[in-house]
PDB file of N, CA and C in Angstrom:
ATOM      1  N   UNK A   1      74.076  79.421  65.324  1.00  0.00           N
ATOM      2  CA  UNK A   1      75.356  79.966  64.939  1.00  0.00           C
ATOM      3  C   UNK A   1      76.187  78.863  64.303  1.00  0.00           C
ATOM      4  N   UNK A   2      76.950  78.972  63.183  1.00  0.00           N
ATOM      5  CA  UNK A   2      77.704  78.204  62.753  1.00  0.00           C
ATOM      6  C   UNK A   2      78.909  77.809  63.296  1.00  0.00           C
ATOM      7  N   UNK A   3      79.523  78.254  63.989  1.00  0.00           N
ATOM      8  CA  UNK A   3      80.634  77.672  64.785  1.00  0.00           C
ATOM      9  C   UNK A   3      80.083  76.852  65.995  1.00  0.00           C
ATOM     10  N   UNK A   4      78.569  76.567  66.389  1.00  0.00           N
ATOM     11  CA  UNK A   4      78.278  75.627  67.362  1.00  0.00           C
ATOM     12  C   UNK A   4      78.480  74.181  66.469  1.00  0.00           C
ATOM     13  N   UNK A   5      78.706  74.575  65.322  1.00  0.00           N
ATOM     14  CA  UNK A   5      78.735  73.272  64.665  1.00  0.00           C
ATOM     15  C   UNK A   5      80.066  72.405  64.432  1.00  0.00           C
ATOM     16  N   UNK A   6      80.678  73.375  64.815  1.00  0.00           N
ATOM     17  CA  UNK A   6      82.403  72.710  64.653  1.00  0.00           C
ATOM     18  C   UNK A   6      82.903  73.405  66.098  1.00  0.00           C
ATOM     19  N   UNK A   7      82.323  72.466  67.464  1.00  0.00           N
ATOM     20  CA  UNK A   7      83.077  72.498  68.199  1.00  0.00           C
ATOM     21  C   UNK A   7      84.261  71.869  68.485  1.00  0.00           C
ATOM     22  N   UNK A   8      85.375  72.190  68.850  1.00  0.00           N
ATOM     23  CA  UNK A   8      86.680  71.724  69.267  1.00  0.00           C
ATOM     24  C   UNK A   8      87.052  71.047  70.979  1.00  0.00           C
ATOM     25  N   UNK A   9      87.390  69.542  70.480  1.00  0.00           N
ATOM     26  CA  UNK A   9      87.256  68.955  71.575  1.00  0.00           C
ATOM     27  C   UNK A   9      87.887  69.089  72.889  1.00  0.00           C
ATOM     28  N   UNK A  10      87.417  68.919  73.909  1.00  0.00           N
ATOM     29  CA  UNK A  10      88.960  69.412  75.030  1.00  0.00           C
ATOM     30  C   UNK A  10      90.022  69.266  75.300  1.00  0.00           C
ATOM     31  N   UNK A  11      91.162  70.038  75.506  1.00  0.00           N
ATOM     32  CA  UNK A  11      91.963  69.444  75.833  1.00  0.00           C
ATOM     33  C   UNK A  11      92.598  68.824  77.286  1.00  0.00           C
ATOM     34  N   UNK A  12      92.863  67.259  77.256  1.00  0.00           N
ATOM     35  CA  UNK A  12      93.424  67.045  78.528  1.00  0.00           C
ATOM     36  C   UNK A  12      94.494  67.369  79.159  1.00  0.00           C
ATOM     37  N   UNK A  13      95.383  68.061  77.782  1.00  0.00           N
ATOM     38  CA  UNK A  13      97.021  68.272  78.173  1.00  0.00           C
ATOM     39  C   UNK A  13      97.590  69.447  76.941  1.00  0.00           C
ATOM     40  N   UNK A  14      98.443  69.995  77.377  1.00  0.00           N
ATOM     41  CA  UNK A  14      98.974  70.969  76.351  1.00  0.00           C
ATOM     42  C   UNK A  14     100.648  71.138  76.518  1.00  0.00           C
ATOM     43  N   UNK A  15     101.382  71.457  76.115  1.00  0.00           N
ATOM     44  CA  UNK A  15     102.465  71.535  76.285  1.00  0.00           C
ATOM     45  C   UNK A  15     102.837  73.100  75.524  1.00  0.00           C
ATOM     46  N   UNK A  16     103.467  74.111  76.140  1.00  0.00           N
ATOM     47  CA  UNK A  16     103.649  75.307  75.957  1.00  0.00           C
ATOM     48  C   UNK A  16     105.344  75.468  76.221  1.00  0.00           C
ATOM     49  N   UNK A  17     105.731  76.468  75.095  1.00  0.00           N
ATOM     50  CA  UNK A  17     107.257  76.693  74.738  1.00  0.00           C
ATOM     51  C   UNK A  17     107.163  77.790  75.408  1.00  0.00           C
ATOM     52  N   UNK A  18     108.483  77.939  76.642  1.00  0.00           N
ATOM     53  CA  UNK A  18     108.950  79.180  77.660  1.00  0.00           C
ATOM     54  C   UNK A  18     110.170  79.706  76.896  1.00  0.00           C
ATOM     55  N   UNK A  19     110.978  78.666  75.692  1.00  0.00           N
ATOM     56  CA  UNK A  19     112.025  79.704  75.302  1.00  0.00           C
ATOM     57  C   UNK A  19     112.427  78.151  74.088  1.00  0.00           C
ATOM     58  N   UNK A  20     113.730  78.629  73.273  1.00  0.00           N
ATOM     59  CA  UNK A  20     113.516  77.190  72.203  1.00  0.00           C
ATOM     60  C   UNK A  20     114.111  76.636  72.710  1.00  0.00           C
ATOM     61  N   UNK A  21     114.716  75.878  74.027  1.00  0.00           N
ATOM     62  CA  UNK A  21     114.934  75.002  74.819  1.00  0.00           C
ATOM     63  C   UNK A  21     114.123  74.450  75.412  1.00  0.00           C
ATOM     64  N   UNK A  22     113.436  74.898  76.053  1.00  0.00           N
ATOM     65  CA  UNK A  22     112.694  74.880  77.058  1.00  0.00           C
ATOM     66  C   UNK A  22     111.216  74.807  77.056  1.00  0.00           C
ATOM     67  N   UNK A  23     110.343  74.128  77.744  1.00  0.00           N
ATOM     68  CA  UNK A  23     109.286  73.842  77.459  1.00  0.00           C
ATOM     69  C   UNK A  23     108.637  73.055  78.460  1.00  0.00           C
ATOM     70  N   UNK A  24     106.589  73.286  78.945  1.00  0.00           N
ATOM     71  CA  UNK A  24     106.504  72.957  79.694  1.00  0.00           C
ATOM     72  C   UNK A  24     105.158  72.049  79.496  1.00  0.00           C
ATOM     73  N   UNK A  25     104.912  71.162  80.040  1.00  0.00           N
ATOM     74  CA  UNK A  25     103.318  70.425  79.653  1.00  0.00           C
ATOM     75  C   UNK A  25     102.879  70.205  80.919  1.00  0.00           C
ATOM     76  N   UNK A  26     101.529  69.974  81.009  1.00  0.00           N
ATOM     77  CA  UNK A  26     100.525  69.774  81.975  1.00  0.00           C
ATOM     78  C   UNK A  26      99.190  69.968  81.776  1.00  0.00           C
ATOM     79  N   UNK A  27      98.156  69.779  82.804  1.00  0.00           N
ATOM     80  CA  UNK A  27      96.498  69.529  82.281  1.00  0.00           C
ATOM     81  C   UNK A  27      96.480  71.121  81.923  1.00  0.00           C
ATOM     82  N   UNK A  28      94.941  71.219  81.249  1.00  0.00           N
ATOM     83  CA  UNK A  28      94.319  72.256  80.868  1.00  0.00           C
ATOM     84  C   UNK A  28      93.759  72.950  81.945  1.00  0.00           C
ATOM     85  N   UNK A  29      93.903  73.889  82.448  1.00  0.00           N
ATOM     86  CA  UNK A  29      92.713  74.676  83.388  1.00  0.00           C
ATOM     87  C   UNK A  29      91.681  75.574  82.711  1.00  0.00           C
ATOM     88  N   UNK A  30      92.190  76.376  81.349  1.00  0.00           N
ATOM     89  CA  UNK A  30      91.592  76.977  81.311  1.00  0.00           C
ATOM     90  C   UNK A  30      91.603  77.011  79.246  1.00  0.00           C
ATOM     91  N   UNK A  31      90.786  77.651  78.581  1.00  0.00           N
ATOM     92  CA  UNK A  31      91.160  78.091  77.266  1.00  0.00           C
ATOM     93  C   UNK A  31      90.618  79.173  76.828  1.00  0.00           C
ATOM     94  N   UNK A  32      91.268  80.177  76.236  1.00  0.00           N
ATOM     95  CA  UNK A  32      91.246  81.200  75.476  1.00  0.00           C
ATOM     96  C   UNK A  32      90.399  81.229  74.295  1.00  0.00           C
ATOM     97  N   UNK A  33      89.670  82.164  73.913  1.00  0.00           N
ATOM     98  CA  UNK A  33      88.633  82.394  72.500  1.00  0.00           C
ATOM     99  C   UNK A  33      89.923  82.572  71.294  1.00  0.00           C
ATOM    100  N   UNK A  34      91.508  83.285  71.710  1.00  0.00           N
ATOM    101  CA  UNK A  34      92.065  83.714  70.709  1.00  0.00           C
ATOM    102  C   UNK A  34      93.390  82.474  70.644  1.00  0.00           C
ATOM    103  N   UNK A  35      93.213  81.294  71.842  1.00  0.00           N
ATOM    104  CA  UNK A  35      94.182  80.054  70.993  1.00  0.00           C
ATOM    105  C   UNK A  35      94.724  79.450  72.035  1.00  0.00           C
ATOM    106  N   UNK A  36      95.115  80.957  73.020  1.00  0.00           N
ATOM    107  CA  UNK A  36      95.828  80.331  74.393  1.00  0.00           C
ATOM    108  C   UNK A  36      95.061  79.298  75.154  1.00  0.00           C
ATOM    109  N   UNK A  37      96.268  78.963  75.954  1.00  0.00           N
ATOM    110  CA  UNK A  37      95.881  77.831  76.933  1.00  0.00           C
ATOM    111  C   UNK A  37      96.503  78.096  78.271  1.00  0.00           C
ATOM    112  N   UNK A  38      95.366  77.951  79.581  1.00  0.00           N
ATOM    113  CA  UNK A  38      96.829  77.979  80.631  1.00  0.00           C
ATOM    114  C   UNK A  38      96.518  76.552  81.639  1.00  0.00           C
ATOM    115  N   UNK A  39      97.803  76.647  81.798  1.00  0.00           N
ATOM    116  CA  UNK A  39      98.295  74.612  82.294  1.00  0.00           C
ATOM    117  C   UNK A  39      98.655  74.760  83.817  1.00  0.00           C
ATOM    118  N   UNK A  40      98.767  73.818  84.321  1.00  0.00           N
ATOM    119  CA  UNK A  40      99.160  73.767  85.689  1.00  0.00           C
ATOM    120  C   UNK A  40     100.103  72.994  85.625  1.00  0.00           C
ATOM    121  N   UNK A  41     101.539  73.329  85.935  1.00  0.00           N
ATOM    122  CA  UNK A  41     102.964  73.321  85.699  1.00  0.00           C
ATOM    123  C   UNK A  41     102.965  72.972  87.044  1.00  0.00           C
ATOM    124  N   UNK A  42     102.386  72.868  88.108  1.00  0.00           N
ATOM    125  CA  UNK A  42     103.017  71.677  89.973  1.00  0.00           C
ATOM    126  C   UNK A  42     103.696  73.248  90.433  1.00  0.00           C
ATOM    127  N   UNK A  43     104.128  73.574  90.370  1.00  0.00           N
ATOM    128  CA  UNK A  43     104.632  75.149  90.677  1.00  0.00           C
ATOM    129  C   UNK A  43     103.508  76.263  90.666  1.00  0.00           C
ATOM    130  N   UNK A  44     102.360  76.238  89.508  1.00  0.00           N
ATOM    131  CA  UNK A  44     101.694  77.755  89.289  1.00  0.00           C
ATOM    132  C   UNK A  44     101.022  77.449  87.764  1.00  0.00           C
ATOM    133  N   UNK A  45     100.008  78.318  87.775  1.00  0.00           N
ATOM    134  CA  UNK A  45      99.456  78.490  86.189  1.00  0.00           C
ATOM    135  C   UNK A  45     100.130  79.305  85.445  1.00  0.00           C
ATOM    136  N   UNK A  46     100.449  78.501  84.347  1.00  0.00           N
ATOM    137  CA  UNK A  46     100.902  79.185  83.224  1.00  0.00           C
ATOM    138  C   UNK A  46     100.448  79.502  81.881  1.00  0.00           C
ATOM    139  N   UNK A  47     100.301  80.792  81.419  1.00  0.00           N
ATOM    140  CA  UNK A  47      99.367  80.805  79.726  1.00  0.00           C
ATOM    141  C   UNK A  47     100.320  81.342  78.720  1.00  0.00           C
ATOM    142  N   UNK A  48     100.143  80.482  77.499  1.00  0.00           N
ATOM    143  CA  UNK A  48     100.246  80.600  76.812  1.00  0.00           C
ATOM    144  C   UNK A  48      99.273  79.969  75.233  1.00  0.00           C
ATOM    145  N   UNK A  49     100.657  79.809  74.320  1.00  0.00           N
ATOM    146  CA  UNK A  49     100.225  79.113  72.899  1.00  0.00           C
ATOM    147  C   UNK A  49     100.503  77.653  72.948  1.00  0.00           C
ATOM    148  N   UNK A  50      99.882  76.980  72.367  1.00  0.00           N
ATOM    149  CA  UNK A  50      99.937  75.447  72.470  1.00  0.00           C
ATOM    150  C   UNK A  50     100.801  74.925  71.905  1.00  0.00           C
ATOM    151  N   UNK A  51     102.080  73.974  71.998  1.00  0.00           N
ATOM    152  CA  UNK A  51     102.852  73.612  70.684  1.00  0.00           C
ATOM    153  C   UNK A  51     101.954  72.933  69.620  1.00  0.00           C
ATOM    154  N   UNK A  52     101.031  72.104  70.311  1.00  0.00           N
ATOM    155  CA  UNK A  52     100.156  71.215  69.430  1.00  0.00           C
ATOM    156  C   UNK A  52      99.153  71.508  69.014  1.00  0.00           C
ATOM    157  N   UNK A  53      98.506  72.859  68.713  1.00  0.00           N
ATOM    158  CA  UNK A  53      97.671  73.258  68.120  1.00  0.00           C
ATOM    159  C   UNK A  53      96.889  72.971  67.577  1.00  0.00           C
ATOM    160  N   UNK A  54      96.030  72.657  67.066  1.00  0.00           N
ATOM    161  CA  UNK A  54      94.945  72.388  65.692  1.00  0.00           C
ATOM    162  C   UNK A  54      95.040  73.530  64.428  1.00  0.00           C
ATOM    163  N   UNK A  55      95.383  73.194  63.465  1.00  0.00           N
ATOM    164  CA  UNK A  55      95.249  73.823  62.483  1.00  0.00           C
ATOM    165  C   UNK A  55      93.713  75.143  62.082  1.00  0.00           C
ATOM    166  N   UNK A  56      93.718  75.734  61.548  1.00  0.00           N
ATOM    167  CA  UNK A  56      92.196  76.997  62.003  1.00  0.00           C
ATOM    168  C   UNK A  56      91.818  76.233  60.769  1.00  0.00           C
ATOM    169  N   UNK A  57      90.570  76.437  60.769  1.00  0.00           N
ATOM    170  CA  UNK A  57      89.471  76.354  59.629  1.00  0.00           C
ATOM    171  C   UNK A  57      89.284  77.317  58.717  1.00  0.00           C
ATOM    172  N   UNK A  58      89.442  76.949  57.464  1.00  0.00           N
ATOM    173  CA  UNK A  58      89.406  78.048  56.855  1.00  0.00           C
ATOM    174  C   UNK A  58      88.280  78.988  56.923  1.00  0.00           C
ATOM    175  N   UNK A  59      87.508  80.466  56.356  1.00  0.00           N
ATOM    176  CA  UNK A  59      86.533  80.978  56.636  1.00  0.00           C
ATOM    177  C   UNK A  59      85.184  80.716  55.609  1.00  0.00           C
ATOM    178  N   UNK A  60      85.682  80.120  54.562  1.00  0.00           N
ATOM    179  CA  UNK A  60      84.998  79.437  53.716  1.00  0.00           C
ATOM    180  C   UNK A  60      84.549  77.963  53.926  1.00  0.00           C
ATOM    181  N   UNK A  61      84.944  77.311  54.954  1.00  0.00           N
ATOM    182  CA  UNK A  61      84.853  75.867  54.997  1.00  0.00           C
ATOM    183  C   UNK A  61      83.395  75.640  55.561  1.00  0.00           C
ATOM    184  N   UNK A  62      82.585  76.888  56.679  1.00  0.00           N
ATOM    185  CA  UNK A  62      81.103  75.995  56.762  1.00  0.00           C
ATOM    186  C   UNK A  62      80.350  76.328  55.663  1.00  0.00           C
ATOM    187  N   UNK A  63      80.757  77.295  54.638  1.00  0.00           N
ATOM    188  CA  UNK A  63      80.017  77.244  53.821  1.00  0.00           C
ATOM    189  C   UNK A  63      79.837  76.179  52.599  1.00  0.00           C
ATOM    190  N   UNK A  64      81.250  75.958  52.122  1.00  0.00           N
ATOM    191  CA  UNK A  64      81.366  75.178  51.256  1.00  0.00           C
ATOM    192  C   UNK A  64      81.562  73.481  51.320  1.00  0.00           C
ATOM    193  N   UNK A  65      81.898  73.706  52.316  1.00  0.00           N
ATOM    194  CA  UNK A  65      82.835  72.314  52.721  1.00  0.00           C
ATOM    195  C   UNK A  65      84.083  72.173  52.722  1.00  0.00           C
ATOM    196  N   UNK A  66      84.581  70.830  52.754  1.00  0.00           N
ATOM    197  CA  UNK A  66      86.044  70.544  52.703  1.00  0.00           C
ATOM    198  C   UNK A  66      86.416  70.485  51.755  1.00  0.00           C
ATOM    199  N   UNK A  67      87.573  70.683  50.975  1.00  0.00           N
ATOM    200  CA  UNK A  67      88.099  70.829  49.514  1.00  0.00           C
ATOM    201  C   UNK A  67      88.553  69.200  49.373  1.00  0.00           C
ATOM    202  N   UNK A  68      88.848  68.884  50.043  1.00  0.00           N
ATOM    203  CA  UNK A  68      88.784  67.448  49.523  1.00  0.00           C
ATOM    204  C   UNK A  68      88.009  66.384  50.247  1.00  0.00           C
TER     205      UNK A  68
END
């Protein structure tokens, strides 16, 4: 399969937005196929979207390559 070829490395830490103030970071417990992440906040697990994301790959990129 072509996406075994561009695996994405783990994450040790994520930091997730609860409101635009507010915001929470801590380790990874777990990750989502569609982006989410959920963290352990010392209180409870929490899931969400990552602020720090990785940019997606385009759907053309294992075929062709990188444009630059």
């Amino acid at each position: 399969m072509i996406r075994a070829a561009f695996r994405t490395p783990a994450r040790p830490y994520a930091t997730i937005a609860l409101s635009a103030y507010q915001s929470v970071q801590g380790p990874v417990l777990r990750q989502y196929r569609d982006g989410r992440v959920m963290i352990d906040t010392g209180n409870g697990p929490l899931t969400g979207l990552p602020l720090n994301r990785p940019t997606r790959t385009p759907g053309w990129m294992p075929i062709l390559g990188p444009a630059f």
